[in-house]
C-alpha atoms as a PDB file:
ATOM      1  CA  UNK A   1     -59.323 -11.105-102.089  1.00  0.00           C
ATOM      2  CA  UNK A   2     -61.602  -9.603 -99.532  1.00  0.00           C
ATOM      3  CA  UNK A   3     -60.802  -6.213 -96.878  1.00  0.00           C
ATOM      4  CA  UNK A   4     -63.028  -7.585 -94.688  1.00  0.00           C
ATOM      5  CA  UNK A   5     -60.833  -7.731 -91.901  1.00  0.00           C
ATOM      6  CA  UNK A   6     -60.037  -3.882 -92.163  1.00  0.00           C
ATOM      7  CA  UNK A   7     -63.650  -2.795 -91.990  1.00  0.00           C
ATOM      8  CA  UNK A   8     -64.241  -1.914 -88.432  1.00  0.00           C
ATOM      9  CA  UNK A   9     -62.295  -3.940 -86.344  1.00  0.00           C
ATOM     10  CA  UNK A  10     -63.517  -4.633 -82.820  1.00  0.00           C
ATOM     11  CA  UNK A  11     -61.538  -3.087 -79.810  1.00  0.00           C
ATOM     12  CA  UNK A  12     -59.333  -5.000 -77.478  1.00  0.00           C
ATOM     13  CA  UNK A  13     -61.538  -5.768 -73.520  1.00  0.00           C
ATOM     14  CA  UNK A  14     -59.461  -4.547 -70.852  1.00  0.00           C
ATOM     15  CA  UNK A  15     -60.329  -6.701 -68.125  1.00  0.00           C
ATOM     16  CA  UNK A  16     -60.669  -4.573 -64.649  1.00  0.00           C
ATOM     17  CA  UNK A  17     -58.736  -5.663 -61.768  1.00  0.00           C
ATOM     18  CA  UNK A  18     -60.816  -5.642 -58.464  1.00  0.00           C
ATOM     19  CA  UNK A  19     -58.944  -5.668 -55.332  1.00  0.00           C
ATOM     20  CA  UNK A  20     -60.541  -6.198 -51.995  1.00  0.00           C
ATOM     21  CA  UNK A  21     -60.393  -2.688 -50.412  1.00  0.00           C
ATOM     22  CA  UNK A  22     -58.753  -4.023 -46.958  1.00  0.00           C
ATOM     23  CA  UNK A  23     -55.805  -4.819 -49.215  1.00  0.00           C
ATOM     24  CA  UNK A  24     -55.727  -1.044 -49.279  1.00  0.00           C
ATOM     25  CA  UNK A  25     -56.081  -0.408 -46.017  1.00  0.00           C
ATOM     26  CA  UNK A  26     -53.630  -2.826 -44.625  1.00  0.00           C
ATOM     27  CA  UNK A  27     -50.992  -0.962 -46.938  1.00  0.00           C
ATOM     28  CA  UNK A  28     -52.146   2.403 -45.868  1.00  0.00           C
ATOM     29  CA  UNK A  29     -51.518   1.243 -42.031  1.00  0.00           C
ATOM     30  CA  UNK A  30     -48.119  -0.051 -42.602  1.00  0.00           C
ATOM     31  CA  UNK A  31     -47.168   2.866 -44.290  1.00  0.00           C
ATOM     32  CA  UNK A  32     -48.435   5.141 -41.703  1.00  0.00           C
ATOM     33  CA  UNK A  33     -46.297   2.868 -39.148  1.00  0.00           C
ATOM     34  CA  UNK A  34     -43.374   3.072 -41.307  1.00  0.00           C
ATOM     35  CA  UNK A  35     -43.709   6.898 -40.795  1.00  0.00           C
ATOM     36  CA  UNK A  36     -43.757   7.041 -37.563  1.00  0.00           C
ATOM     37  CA  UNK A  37     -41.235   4.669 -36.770  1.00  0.00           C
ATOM     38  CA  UNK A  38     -38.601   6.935 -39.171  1.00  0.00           C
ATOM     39  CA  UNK A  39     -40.056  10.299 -37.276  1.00  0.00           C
ATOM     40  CA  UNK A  40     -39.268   8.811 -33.781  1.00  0.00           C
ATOM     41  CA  UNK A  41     -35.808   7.477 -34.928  1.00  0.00           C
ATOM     42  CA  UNK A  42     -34.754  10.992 -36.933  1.00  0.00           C
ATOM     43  CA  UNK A  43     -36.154  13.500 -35.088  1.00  0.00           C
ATOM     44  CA  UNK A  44     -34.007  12.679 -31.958  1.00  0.00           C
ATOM     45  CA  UNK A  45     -31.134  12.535 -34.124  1.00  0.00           C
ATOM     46  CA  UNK A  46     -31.990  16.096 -35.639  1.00  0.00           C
ATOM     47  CA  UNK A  47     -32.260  17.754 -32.520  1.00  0.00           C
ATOM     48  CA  UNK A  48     -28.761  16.313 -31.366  1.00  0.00           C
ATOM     49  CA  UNK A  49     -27.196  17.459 -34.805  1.00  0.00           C
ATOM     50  CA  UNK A  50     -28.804  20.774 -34.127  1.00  0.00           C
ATOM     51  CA  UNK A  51     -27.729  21.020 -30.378  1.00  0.00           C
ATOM     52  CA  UNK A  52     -24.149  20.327 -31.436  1.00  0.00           C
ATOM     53  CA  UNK A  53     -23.911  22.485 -33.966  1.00  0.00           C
ATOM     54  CA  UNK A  54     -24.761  25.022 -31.810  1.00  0.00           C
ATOM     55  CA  UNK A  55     -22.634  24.676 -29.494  1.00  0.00           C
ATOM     56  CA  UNK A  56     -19.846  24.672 -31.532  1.00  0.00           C
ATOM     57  CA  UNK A  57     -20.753  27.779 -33.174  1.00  0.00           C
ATOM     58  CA  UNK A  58     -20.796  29.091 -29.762  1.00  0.00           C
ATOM     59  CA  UNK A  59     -17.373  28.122 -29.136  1.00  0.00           C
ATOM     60  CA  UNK A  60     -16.279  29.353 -32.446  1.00  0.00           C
ATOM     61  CA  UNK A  61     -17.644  32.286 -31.714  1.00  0.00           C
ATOM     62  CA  UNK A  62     -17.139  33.658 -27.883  1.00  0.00           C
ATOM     63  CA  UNK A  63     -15.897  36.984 -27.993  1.00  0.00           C
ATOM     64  CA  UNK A  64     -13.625  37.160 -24.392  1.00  0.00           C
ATOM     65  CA  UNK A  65     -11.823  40.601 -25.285  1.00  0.00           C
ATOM     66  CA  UNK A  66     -13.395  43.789 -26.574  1.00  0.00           C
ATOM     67  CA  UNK A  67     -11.437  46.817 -28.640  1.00  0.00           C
ATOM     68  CA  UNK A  68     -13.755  49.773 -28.089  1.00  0.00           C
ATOM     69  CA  UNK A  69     -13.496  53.329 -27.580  1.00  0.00           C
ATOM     70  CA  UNK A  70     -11.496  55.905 -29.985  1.00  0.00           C
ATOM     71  CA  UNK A  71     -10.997  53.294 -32.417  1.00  0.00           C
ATOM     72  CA  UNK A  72     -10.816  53.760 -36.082  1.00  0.00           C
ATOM     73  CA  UNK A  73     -12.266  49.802 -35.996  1.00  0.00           C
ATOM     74  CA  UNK A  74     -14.261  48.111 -32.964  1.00  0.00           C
ATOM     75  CA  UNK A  75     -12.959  44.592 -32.359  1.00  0.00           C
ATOM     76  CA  UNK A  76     -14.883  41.850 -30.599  1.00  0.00           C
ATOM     77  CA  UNK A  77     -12.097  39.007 -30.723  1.00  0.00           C
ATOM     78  CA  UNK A  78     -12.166  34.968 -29.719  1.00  0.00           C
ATOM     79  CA  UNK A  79      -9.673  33.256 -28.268  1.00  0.00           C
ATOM     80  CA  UNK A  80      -8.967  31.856 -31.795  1.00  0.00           C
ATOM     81  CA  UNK A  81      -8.440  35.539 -32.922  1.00  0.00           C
ATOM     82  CA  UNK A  82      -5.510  36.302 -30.624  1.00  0.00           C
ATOM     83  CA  UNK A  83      -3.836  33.080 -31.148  1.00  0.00           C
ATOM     84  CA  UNK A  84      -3.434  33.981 -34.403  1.00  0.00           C
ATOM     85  CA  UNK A  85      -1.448  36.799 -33.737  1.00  0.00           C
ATOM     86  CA  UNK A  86       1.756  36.747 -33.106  1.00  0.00           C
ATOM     87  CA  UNK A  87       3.340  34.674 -29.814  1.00  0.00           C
ATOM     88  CA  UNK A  88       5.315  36.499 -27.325  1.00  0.00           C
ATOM     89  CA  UNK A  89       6.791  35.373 -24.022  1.00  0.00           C
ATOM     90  CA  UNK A  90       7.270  36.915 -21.068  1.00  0.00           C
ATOM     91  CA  UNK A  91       8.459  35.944 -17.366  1.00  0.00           C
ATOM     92  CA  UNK A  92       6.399  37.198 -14.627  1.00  0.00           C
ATOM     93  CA  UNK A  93       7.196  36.446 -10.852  1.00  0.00           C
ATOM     94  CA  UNK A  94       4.352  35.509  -9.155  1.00  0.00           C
ATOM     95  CA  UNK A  95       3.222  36.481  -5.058  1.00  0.00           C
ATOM     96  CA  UNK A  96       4.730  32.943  -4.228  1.00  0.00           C
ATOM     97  CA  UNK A  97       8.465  33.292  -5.453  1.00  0.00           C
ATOM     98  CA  UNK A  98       8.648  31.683  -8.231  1.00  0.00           C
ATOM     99  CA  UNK A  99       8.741  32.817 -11.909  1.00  0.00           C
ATOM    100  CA  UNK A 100       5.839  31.808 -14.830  1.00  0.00           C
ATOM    101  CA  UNK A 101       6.226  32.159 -18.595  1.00  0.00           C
ATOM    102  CA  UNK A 102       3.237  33.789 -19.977  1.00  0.00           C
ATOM    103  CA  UNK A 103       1.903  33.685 -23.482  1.00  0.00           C
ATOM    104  CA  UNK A 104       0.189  35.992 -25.520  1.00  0.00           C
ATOM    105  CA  UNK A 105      -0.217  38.323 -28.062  1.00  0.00           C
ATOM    106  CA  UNK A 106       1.706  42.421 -27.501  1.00  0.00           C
ATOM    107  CA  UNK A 107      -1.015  44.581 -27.070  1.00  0.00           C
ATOM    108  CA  UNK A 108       0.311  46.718 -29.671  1.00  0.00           C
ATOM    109  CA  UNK A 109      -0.272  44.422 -32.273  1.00  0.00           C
ATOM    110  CA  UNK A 110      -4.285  44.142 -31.434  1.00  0.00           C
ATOM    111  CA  UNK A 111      -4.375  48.086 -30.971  1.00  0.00           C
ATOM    112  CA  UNK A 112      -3.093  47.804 -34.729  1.00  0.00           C
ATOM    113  CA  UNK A 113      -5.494  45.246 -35.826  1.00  0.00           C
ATOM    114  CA  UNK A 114      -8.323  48.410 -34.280  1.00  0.00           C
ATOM    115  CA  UNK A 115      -6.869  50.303 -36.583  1.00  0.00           C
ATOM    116  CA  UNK A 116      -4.346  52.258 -34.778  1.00  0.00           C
ATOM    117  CA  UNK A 117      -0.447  53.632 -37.121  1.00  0.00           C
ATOM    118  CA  UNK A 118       1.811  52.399 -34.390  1.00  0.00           C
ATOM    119  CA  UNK A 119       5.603  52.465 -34.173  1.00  0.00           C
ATOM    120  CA  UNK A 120       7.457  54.728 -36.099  1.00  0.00           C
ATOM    121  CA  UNK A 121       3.852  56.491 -37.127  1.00  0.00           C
ATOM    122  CA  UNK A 122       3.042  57.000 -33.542  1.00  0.00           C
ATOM    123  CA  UNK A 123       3.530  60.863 -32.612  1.00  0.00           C
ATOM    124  CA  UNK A 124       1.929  64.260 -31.380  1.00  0.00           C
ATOM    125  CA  UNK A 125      -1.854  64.290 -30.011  1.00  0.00           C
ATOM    126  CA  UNK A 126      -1.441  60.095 -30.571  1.00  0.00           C
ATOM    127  CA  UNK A 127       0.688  59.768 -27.588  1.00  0.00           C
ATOM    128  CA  UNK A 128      -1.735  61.513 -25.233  1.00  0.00           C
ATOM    129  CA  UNK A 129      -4.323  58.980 -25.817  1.00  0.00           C
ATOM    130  CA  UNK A 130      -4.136  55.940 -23.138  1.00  0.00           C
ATOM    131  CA  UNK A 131      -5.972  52.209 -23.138  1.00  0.00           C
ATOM    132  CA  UNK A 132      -8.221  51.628 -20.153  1.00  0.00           C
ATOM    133  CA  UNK A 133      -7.961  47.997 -19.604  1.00  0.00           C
ATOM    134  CA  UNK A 134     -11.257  46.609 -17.501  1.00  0.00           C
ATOM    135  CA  UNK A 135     -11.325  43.235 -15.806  1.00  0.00           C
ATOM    136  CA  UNK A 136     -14.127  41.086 -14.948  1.00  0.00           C
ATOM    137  CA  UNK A 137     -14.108  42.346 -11.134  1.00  0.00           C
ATOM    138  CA  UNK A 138     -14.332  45.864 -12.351  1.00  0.00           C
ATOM    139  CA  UNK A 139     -10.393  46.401 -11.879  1.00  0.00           C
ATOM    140  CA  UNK A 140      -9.180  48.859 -14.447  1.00  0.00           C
ATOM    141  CA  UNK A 141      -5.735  50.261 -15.027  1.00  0.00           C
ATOM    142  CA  UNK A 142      -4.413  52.323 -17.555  1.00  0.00           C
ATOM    143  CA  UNK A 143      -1.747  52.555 -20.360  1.00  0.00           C
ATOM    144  CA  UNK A 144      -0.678  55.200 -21.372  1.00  0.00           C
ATOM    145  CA  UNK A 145      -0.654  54.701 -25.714  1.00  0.00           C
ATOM    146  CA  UNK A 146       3.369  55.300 -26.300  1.00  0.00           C
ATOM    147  CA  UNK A 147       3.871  52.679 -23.620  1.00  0.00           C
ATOM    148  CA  UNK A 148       2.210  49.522 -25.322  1.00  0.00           C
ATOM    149  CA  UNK A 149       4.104  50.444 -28.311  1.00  0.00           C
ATOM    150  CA  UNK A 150       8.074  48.849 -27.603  1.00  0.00           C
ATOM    151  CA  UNK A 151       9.665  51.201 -30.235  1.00  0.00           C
ATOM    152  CA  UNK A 152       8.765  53.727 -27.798  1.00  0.00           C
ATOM    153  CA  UNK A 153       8.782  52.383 -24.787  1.00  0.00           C
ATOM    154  CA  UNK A 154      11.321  50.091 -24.537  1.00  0.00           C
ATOM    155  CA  UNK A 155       9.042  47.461 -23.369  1.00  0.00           C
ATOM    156  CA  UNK A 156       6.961  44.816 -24.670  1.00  0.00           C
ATOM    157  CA  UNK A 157       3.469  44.578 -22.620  1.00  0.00           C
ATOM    158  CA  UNK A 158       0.695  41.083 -23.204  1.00  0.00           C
ATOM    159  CA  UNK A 159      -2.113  40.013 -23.345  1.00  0.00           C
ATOM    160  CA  UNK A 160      -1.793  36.333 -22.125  1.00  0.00           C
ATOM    161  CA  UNK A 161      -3.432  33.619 -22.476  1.00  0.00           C
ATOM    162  CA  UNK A 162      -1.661  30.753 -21.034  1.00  0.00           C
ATOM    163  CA  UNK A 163       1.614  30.062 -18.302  1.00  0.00           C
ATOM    164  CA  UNK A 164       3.722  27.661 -18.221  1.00  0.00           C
ATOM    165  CA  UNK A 165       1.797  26.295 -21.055  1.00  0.00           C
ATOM    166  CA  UNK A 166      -1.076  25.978 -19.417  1.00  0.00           C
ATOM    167  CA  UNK A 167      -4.598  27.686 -20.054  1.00  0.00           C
ATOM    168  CA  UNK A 168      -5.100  30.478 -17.483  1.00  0.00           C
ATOM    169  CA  UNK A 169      -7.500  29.220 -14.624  1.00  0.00           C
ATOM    170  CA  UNK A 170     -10.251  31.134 -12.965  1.00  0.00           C
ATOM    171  CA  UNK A 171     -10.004  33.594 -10.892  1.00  0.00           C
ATOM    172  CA  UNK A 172      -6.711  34.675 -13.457  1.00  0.00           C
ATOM    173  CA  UNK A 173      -8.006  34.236 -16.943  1.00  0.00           C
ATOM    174  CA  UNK A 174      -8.651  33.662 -20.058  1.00  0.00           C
ATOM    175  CA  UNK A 175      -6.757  36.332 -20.416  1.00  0.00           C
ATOM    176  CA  UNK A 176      -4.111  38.687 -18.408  1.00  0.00           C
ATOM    177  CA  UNK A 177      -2.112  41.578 -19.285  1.00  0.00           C
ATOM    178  CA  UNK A 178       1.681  40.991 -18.579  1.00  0.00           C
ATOM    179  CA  UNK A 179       3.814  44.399 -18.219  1.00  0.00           C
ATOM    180  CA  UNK A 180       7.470  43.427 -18.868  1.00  0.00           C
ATOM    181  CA  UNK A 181       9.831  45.519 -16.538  1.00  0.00           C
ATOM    182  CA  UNK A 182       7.237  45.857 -13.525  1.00  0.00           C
ATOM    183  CA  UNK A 183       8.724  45.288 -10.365  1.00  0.00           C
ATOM    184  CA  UNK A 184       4.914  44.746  -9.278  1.00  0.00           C
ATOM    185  CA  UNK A 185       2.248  42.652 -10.465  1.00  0.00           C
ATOM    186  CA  UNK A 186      -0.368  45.977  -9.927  1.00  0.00           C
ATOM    187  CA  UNK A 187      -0.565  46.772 -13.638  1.00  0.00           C
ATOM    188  CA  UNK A 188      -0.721  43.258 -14.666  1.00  0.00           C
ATOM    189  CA  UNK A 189      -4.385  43.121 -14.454  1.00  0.00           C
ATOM    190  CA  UNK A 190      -6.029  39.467 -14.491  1.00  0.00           C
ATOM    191  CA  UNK A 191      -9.666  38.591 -15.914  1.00  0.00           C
ATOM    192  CA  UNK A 192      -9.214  40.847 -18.866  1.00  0.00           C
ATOM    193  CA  UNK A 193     -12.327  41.598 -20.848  1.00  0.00           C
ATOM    194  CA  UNK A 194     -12.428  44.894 -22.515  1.00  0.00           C
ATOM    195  CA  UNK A 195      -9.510  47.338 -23.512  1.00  0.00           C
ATOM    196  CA  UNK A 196     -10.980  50.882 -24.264  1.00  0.00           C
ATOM    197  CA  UNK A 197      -9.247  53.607 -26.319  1.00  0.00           C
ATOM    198  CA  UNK A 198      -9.667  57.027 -24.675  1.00  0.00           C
ATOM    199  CA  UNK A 199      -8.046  60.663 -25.762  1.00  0.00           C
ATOM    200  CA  UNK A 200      -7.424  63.657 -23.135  1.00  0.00           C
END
């Protein structure tokens, strides 16, 4: 028997494939079309994603009242803040005659969330301090810091949001400070935007 057929064997011929080089070219333009076609179609889409995401990160995040001053803790709340507080009503009678339920948050529970021991904890050098509310306009009054507390005071004070269930328009809102007991609207400042913490 003979090993012939072990001795040396001859390699298998790979046979090249030649392609005609516009084949290549013709692939390498449709792809670049392809490309462009998906950039004009996502890119618009991208910026509109982007655009809406900002605004609503925006919304989320509009401070509209500011806790500053003496405050153990600065507070820049949202809308979404304060309506997480609690909900208190109050009746207000308006220059007109007739009477509007407003809707809001007591003050003393956002002096609180600053930090502030109210009720029962409020006493001494704490009741001398006072909040200096400021309005939009540049109208300030002040509250004296036993007042916005209703163990004290006897009287529950707001800061509202909404009457009658409604949003507060311009020219009144977003927000407005509601003094329960006031025979006059003075003290129930409109356009609230900043409450600041002050001692003597």
């Amino acid at each position: 028997m003979g090993w012939g057929f072990l001795a040396n064997p001859e390699p298998p011929v790979s046979k090249a494939v030649v392609r005609d080089p516009t084949v290549y070219r013709t692939q390498l333009a449709l792809f670049g079309k392809t490309v462009g076609v998906i950039k004009r179609l996502l890119i618009p889409v991208l910026i509109l994603v982007a655009a809406v995401s900002l605004a609503s990160g925006a919304k989320r995040q509009a401070t509209i009242l500011d806790v500053t001053g003496e405050v153990p803790k600065a507070l820049h709340l949202t809308m979404e803040d304060l309506q997480k507080m609690t909900h208190v009503k109050l009746d207000l009678k308006e220059h007109d005659g007739t009477t509007a339920s407003y809707e809001g948050v007591p003050i003393n529970e956002v002096l609180a969330a600053a930090g502030f021991q109210m009720a029962e904890h409020m006493r001494g050098k704490e009741l001398a301090e006072y909040v200096l509310a400021h309005a939009q306009d540049d109208y300030e009054v002040v509250y004296g810091m036993g007042e916005t507390e209703p163990s004290i005071s006897g009287r529950t004070i707001i800061i509202a949001w909404s009457a009658n269930d409604k949003a507060l328009g311009a020219g009144v809102g977003p927000l407005r400070i509601v003094v329960e007991g006031d025979k006059k609207q003075a003290r129930c400042i409109r356009m609230l935007t900043k409450l600041t913490v002050k001692k003597p």
